[in-house]
PDB file of N, CA and C in Angstrom:
ATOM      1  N   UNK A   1      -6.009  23.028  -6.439  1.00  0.00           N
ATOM      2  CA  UNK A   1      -5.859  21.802  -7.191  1.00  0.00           C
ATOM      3  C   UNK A   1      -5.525  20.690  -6.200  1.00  0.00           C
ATOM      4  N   UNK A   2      -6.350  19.905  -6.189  1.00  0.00           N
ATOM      5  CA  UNK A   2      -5.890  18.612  -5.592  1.00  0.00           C
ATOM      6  C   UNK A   2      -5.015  17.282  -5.926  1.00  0.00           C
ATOM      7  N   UNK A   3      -4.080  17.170  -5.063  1.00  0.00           N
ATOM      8  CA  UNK A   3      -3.108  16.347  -5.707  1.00  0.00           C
ATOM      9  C   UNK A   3      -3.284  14.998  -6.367  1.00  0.00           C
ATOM     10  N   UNK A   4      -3.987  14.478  -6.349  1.00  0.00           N
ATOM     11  CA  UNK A   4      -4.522  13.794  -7.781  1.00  0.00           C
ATOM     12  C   UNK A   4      -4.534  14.162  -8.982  1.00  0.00           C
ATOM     13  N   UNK A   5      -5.356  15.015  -8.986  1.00  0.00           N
ATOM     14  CA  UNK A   5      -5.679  16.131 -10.396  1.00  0.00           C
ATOM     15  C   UNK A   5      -4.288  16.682 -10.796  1.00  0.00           C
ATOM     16  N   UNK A   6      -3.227  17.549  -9.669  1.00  0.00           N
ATOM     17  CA  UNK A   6      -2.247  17.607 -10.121  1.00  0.00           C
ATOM     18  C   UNK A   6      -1.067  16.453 -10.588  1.00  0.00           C
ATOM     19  N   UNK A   7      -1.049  15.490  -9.444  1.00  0.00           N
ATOM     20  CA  UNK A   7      -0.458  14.062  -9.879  1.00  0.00           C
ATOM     21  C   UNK A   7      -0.922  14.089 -11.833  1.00  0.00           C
ATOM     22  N   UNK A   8      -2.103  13.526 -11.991  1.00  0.00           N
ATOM     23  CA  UNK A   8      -2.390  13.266 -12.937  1.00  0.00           C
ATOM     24  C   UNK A   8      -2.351  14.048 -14.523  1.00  0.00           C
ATOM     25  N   UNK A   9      -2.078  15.602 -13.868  1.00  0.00           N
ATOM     26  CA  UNK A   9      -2.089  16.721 -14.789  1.00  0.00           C
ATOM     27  C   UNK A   9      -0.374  16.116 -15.031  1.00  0.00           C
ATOM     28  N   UNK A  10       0.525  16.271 -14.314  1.00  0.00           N
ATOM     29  CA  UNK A  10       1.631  16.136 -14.487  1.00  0.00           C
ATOM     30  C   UNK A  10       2.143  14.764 -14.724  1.00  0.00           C
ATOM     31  N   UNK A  11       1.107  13.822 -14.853  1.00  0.00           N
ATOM     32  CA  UNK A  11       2.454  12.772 -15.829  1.00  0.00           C
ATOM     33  C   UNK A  11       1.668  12.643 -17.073  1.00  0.00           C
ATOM     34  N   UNK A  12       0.789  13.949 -17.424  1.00  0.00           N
ATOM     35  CA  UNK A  12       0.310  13.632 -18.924  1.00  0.00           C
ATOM     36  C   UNK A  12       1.166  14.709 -19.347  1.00  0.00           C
ATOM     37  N   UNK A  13       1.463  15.720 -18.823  1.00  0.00           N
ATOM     38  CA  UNK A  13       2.572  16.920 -19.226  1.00  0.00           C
ATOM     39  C   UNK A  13       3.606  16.217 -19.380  1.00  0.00           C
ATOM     40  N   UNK A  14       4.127  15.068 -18.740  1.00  0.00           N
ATOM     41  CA  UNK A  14       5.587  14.363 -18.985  1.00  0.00           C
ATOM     42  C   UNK A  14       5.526  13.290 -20.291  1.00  0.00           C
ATOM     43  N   UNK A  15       4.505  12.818 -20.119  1.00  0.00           N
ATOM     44  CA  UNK A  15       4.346  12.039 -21.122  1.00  0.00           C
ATOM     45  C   UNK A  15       4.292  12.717 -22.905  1.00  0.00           C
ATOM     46  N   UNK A  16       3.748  13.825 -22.479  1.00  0.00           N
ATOM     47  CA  UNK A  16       3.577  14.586 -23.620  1.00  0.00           C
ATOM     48  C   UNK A  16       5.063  14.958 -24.116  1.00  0.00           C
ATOM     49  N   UNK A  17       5.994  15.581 -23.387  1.00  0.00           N
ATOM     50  CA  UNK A  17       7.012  15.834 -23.095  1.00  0.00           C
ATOM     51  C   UNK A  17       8.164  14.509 -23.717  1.00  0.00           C
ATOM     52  N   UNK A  18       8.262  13.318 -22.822  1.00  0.00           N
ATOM     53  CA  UNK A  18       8.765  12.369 -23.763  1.00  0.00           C
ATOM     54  C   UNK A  18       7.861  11.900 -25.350  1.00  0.00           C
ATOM     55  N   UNK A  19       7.001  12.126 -25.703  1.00  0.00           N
ATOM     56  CA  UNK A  19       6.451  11.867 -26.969  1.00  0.00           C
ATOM     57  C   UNK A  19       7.327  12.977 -28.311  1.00  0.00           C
ATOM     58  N   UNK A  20       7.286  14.013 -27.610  1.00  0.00           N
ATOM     59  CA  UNK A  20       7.445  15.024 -28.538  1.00  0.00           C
ATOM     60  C   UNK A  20       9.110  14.941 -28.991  1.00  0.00           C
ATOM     61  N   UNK A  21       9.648  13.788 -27.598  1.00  0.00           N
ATOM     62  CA  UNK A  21      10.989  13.559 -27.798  1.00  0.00           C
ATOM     63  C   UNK A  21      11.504  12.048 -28.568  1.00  0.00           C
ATOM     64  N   UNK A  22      10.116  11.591 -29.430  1.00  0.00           N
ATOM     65  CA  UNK A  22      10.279  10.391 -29.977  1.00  0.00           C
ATOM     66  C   UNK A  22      10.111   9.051 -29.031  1.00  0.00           C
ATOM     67  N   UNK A  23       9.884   9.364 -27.561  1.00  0.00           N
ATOM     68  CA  UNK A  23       9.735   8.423 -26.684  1.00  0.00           C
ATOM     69  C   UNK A  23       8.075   7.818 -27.107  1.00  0.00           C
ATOM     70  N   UNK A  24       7.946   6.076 -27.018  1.00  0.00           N
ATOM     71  CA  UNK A  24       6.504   6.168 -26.973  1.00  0.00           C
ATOM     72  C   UNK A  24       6.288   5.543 -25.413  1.00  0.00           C
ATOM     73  N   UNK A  25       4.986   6.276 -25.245  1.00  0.00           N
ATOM     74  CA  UNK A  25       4.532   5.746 -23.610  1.00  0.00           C
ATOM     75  C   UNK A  25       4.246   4.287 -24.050  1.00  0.00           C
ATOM     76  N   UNK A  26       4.873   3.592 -23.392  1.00  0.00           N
ATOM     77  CA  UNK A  26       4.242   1.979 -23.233  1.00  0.00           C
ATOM     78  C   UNK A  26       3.080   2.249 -22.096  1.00  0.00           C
ATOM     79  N   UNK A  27       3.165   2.672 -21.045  1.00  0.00           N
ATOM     80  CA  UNK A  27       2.025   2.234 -19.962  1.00  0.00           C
ATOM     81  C   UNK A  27       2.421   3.511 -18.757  1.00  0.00           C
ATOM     82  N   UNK A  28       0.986   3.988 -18.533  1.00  0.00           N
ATOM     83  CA  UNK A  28       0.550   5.175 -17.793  1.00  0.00           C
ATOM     84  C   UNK A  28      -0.048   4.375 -15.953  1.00  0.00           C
ATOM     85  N   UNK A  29       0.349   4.980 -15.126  1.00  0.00           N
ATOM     86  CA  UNK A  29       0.231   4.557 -14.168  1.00  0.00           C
ATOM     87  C   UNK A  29      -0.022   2.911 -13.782  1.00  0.00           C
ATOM     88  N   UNK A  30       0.610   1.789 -14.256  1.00  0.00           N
ATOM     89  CA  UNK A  30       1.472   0.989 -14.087  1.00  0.00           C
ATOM     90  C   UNK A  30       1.056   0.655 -12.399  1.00  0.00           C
ATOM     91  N   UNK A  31       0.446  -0.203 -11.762  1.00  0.00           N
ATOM     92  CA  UNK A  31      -0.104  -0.381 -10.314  1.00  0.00           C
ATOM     93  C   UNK A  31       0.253  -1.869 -10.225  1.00  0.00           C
ATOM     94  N   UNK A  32       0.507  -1.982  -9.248  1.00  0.00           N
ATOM     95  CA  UNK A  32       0.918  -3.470  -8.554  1.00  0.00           C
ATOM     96  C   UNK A  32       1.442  -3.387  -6.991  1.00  0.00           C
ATOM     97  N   UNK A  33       1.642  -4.857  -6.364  1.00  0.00           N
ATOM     98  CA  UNK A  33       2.028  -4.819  -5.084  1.00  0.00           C
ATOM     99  C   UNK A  33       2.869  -4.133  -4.357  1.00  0.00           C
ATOM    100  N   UNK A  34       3.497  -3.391  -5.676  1.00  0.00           N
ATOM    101  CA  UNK A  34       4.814  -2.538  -4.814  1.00  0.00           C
ATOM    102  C   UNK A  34       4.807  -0.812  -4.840  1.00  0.00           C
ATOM    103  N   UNK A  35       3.561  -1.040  -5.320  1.00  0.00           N
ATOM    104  CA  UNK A  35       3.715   0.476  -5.654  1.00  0.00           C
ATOM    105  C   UNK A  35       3.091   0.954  -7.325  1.00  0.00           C
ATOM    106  N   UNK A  36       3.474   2.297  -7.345  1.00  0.00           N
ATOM    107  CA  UNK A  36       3.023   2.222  -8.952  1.00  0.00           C
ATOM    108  C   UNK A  36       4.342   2.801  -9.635  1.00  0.00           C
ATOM    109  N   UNK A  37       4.155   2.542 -11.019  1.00  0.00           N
ATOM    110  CA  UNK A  37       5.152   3.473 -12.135  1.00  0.00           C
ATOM    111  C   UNK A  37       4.584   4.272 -12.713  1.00  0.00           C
ATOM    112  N   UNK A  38       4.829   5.402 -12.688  1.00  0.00           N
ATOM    113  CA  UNK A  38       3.851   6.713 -13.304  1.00  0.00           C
ATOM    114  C   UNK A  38       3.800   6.625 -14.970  1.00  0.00           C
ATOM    115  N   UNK A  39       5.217   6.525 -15.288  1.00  0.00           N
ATOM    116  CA  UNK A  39       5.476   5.880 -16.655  1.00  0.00           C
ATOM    117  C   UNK A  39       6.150   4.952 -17.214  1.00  0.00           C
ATOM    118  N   UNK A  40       6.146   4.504 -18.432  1.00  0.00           N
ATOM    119  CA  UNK A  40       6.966   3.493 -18.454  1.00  0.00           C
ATOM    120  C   UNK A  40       7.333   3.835 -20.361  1.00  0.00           C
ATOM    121  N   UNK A  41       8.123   4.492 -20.628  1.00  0.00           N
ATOM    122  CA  UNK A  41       8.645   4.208 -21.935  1.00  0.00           C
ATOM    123  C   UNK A  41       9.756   3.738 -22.567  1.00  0.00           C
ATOM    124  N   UNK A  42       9.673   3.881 -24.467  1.00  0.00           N
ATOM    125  CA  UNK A  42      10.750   3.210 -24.566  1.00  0.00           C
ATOM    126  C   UNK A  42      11.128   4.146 -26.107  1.00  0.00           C
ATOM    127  N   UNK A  43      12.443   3.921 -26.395  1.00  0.00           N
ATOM    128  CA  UNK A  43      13.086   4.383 -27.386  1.00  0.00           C
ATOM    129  C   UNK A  43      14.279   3.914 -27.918  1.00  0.00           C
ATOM    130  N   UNK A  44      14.391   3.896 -29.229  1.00  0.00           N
ATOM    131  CA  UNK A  44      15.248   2.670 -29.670  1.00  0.00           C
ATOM    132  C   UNK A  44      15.631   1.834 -28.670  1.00  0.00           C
ATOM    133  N   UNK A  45      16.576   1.056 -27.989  1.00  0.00           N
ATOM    134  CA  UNK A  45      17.176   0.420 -27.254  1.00  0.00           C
ATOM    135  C   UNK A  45      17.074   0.712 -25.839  1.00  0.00           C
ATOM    136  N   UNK A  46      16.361   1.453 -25.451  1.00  0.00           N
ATOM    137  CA  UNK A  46      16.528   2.237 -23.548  1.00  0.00           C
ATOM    138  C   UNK A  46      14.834   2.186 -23.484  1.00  0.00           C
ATOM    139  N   UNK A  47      15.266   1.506 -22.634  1.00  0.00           N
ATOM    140  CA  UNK A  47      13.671   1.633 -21.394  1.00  0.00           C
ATOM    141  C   UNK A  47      13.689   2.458 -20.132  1.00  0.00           C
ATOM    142  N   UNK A  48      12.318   3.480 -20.336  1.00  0.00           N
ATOM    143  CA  UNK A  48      12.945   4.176 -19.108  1.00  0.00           C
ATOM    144  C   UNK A  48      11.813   4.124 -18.430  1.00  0.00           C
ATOM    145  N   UNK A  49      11.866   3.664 -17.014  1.00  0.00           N
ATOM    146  CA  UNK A  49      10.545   4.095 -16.068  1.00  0.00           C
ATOM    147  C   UNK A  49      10.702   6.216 -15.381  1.00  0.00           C
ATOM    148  N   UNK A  50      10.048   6.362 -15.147  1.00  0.00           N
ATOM    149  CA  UNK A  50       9.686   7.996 -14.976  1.00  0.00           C
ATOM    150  C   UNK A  50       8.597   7.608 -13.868  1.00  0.00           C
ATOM    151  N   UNK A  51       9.337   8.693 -12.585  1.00  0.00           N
ATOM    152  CA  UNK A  51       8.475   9.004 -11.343  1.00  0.00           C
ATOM    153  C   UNK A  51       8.320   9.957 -11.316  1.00  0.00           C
ATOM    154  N   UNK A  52       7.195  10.845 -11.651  1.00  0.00           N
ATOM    155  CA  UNK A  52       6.880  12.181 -11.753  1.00  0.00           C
ATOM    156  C   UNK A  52       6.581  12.983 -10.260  1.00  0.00           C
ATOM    157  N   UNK A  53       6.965  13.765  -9.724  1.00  0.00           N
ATOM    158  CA  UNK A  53       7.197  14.847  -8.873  1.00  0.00           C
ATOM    159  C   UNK A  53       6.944  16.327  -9.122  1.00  0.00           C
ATOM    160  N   UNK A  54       5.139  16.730  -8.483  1.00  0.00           N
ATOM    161  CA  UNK A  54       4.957  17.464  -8.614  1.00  0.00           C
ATOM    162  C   UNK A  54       4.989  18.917  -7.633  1.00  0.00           C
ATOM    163  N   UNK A  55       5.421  20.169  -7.937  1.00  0.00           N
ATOM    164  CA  UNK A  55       5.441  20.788  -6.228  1.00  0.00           C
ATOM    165  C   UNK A  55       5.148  21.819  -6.995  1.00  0.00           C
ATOM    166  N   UNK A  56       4.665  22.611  -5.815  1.00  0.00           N
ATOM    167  CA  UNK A  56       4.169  24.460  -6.019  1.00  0.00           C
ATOM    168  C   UNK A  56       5.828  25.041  -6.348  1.00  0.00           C
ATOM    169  N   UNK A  57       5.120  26.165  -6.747  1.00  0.00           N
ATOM    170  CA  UNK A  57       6.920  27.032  -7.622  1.00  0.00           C
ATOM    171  C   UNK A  57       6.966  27.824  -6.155  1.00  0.00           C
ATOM    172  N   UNK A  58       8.449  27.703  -5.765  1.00  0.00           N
ATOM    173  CA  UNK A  58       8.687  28.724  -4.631  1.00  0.00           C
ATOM    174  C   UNK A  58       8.871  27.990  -3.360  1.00  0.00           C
ATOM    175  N   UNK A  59       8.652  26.547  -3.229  1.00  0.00           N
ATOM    176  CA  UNK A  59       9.071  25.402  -2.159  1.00  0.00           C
ATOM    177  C   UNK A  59      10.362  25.433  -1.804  1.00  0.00           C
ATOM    178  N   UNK A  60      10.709  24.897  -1.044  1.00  0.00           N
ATOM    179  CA  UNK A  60      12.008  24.971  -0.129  1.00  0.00           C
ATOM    180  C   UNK A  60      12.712  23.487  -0.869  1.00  0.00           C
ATOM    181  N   UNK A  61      12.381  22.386  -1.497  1.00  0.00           N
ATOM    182  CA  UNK A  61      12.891  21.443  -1.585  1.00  0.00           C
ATOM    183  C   UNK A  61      12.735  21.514  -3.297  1.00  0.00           C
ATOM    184  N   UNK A  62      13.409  20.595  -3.841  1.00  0.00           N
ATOM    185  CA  UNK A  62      13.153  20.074  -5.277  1.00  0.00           C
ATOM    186  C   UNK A  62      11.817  18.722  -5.202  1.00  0.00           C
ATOM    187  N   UNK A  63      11.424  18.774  -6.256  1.00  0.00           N
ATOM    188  CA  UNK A  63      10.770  17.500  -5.974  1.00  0.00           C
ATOM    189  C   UNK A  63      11.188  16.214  -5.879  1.00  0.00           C
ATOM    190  N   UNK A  64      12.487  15.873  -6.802  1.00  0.00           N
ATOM    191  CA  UNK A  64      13.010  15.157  -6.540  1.00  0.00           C
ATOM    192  C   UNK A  64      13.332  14.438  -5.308  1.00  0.00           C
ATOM    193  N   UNK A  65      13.722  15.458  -4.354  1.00  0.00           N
ATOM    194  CA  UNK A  65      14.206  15.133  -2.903  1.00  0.00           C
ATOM    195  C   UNK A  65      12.556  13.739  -2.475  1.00  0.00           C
ATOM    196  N   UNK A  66      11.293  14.051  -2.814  1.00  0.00           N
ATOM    197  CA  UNK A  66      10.569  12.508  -2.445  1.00  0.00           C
ATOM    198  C   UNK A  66      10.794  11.924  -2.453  1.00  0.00           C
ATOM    199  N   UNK A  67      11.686  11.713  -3.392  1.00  0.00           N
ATOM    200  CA  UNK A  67      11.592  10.170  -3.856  1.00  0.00           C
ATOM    201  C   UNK A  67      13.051   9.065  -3.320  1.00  0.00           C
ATOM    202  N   UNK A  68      12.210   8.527  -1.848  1.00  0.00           N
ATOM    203  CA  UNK A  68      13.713   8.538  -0.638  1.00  0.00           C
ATOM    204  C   UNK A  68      14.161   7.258  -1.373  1.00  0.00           C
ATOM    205  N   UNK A  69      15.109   6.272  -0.539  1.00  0.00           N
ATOM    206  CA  UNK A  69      15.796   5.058  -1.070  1.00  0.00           C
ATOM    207  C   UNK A  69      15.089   3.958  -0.539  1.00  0.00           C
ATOM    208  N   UNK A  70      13.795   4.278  -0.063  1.00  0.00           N
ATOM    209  CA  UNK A  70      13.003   3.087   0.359  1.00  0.00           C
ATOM    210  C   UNK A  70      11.858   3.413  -0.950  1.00  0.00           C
ATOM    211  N   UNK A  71      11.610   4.230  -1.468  1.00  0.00           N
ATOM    212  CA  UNK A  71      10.997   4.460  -2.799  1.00  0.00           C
ATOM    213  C   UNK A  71      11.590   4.264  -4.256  1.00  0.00           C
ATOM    214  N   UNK A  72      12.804   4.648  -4.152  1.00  0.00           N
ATOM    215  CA  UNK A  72      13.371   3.511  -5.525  1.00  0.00           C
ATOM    216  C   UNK A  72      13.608   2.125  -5.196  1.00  0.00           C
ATOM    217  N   UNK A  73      13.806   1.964  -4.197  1.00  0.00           N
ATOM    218  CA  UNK A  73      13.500  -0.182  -4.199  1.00  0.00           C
ATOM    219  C   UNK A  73      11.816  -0.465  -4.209  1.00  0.00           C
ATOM    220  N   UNK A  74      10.750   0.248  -4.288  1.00  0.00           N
ATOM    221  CA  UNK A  74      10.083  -0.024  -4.512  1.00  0.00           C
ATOM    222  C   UNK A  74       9.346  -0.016  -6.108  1.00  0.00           C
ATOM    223  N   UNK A  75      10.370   1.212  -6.805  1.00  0.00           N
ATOM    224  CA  UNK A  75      10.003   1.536  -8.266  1.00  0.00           C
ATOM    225  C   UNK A  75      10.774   0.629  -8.900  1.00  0.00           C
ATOM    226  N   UNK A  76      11.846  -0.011  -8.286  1.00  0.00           N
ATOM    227  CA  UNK A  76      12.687  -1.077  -8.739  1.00  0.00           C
ATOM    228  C   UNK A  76      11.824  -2.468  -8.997  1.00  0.00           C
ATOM    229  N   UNK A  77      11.182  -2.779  -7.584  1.00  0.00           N
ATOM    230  CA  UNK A  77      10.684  -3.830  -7.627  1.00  0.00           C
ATOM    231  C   UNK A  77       9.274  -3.857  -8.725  1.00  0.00           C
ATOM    232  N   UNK A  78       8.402  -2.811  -9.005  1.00  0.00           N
ATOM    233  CA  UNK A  78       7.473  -2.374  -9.552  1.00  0.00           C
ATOM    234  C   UNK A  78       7.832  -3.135 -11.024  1.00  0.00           C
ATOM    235  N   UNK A  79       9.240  -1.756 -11.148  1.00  0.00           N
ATOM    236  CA  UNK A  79       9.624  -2.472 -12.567  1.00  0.00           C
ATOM    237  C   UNK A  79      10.213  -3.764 -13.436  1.00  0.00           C
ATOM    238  N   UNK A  80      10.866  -4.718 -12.047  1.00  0.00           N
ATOM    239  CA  UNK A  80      11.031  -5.682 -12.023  1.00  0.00           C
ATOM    240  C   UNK A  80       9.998  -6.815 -12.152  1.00  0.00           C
ATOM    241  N   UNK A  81       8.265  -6.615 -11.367  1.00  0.00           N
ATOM    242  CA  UNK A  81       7.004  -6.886 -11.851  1.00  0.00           C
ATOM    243  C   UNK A  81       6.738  -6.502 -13.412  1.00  0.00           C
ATOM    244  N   UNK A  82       6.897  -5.197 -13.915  1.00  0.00           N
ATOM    245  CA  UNK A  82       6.332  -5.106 -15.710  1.00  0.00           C
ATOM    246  C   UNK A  82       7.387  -5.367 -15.891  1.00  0.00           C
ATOM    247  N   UNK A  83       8.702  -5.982 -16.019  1.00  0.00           N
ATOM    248  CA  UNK A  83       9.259  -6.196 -16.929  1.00  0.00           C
ATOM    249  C   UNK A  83       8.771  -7.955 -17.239  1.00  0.00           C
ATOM    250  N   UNK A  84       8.644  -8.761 -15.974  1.00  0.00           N
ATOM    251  CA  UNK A  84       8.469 -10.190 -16.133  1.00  0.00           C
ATOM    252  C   UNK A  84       6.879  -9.982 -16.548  1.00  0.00           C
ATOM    253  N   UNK A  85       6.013  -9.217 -16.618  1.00  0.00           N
ATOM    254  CA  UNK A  85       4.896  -9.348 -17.255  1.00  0.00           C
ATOM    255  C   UNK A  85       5.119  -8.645 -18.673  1.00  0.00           C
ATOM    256  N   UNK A  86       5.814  -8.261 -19.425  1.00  0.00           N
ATOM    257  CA  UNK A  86       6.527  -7.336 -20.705  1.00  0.00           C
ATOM    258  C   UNK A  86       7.759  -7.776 -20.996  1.00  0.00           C
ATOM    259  N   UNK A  87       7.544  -8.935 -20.999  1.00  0.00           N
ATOM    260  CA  UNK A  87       9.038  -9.935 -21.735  1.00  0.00           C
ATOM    261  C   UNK A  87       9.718  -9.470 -22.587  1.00  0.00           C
ATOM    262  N   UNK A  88       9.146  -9.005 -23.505  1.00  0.00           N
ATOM    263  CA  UNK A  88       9.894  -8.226 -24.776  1.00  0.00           C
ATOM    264  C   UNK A  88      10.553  -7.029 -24.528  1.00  0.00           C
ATOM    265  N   UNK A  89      10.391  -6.540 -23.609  1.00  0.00           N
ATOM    266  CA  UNK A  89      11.758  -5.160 -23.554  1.00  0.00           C
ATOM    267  C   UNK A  89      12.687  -5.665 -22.061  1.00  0.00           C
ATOM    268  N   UNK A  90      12.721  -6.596 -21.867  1.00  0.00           N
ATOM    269  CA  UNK A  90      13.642  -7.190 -20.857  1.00  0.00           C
ATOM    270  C   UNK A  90      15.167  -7.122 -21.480  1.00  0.00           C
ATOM    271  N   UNK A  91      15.364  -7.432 -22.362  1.00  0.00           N
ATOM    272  CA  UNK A  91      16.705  -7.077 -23.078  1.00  0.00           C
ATOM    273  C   UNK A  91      17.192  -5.501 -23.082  1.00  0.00           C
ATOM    274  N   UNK A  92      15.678  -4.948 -23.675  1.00  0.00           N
ATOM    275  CA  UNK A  92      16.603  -3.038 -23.480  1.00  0.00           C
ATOM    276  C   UNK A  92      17.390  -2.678 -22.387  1.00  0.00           C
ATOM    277  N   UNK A  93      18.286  -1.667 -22.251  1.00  0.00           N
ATOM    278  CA  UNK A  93      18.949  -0.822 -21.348  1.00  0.00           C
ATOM    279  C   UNK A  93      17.571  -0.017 -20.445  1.00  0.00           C
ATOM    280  N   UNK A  94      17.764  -0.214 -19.473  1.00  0.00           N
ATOM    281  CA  UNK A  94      16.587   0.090 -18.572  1.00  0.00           C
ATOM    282  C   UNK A  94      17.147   1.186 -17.654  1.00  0.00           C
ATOM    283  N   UNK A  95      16.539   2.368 -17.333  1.00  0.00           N
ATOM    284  CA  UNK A  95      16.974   3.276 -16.923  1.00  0.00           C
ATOM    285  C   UNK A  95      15.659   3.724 -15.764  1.00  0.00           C
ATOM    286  N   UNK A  96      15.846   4.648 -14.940  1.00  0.00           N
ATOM    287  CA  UNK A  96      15.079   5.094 -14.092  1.00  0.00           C
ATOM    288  C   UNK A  96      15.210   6.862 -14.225  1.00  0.00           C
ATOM    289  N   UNK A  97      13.859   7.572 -13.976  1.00  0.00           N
ATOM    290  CA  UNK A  97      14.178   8.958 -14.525  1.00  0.00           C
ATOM    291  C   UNK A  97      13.079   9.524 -13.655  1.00  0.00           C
ATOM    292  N   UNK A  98      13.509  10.897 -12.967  1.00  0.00           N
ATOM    293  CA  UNK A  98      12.736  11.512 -12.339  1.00  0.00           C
ATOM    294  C   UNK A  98      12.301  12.959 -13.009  1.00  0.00           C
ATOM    295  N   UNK A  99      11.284  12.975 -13.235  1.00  0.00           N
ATOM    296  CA  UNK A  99      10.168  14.512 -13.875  1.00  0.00           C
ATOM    297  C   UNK A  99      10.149  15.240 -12.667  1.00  0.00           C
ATOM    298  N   UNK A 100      10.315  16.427 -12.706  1.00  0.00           N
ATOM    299  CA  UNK A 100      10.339  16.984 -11.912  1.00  0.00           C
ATOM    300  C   UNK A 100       9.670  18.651 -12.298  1.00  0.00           C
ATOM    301  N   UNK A 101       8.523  18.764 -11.503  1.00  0.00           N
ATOM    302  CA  UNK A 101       7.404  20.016 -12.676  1.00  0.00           C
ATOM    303  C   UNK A 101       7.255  20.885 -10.840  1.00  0.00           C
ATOM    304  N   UNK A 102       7.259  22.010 -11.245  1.00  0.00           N
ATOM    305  CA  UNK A 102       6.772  23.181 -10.363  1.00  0.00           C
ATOM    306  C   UNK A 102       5.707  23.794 -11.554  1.00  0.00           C
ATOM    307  N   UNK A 103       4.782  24.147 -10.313  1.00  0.00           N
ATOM    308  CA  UNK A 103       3.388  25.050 -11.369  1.00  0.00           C
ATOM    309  C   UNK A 103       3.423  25.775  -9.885  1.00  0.00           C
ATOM    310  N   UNK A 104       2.410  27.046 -10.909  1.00  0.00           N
ATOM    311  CA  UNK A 104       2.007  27.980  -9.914  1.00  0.00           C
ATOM    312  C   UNK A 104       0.300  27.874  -9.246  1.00  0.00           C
ATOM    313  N   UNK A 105       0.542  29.002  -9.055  1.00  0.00           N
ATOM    314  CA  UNK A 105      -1.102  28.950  -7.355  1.00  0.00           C
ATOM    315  C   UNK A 105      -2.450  28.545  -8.589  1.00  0.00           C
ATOM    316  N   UNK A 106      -2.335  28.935 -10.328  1.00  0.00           N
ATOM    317  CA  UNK A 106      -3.437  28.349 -11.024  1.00  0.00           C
ATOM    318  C   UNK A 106      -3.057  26.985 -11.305  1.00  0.00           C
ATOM    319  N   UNK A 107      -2.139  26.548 -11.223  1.00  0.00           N
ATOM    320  CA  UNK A 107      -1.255  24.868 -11.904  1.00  0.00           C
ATOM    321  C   UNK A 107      -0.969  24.427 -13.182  1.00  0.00           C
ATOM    322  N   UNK A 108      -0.635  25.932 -13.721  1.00  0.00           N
ATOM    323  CA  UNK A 108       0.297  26.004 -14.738  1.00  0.00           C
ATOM    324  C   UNK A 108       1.752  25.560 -14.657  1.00  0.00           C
ATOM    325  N   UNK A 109       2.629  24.822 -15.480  1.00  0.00           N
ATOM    326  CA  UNK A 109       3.787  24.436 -15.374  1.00  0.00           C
ATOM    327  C   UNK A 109       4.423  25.947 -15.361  1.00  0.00           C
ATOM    328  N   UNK A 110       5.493  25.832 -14.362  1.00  0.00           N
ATOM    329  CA  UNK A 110       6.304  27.169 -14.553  1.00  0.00           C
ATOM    330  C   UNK A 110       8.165  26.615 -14.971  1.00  0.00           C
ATOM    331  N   UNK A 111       8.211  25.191 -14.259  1.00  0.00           N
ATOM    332  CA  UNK A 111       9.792  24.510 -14.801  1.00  0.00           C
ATOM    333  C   UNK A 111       9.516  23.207 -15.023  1.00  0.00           C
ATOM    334  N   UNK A 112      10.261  22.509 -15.948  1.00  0.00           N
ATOM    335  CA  UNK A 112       9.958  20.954 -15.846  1.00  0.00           C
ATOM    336  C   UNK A 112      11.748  20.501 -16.483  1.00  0.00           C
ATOM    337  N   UNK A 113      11.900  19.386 -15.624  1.00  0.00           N
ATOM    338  CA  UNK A 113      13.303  18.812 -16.038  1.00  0.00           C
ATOM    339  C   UNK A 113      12.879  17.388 -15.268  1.00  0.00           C
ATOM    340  N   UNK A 114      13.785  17.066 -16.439  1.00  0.00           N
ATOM    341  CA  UNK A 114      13.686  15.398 -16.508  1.00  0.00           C
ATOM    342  C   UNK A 114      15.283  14.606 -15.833  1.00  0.00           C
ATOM    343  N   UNK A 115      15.278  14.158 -15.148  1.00  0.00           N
ATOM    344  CA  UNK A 115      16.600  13.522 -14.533  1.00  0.00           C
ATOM    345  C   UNK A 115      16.630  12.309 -14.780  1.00  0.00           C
ATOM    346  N   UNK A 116      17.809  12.101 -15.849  1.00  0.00           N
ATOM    347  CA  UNK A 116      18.108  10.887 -16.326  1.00  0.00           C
ATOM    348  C   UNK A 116      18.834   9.551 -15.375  1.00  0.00           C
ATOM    349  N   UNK A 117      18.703   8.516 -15.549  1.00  0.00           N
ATOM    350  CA  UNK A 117      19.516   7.795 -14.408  1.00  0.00           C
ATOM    351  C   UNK A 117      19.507   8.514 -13.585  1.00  0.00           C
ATOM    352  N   UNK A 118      17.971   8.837 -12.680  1.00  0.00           N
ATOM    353  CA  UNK A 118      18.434   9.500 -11.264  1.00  0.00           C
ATOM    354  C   UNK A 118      18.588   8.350 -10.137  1.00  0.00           C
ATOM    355  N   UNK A 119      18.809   7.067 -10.426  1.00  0.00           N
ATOM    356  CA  UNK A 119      19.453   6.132  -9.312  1.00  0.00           C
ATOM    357  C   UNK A 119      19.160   5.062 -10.086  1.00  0.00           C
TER     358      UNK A 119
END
């Protein structure tokens, strides 16, 4: 599987994932000067952007660990771009959340956890 295909397999598995949790996706890969937002949803009062992190099951790291502190000032700034283009959820509680999916050697999900306010 090539990491596109997996990229892309895995923020429709997340997305699916916040839906089923009453979240609705506002906007799926989200692109601009700073980078992209993989997701961007919302639920009653909380806006949450989601950086999805995908890795083989059996890696030495979490996936999480990508996503360094020169990459949340960039998902910052991203979201700081859709929010002044998405005026209307500028008021919600805005949160940042990391997906975090291991699949195996076919790229089946084998764990998935969602990290709330992960910075």
């Amino acid at each position: 599987m090539n990491t596109k295909l997996s990229g892309a397999m895995g923020e429709a598995y997340t997305a699916e994932w916040l839906r089923k949790r009453r979240w609705k996706v506002l906007a799926m890969n989200y692109r601009c000067k700073f980078g992209e937002l993989d997701l961007v949803a919302v639920k009653r009062k909380e806006l949450l952007f989601v950086e999805v992190k995908l890795r083989k099951a059996g890696g030495v790291t979490r996936p999480a660990d990508a996503v360094s502190r020169s990459k949340q000032e960039k998902l910052r700034a991203a979201a700081d771009l859709w929010l002044a283009q998405n005026p209307a959820y500028s008021a919600l509680r805005q949160s940042f959340a990391i997906a975090e999916l291991t699949v195996d050697e076919r790229g089946e999900v084998q764990s998935f956890s969602l990290m709330e306010n992960a910075f």
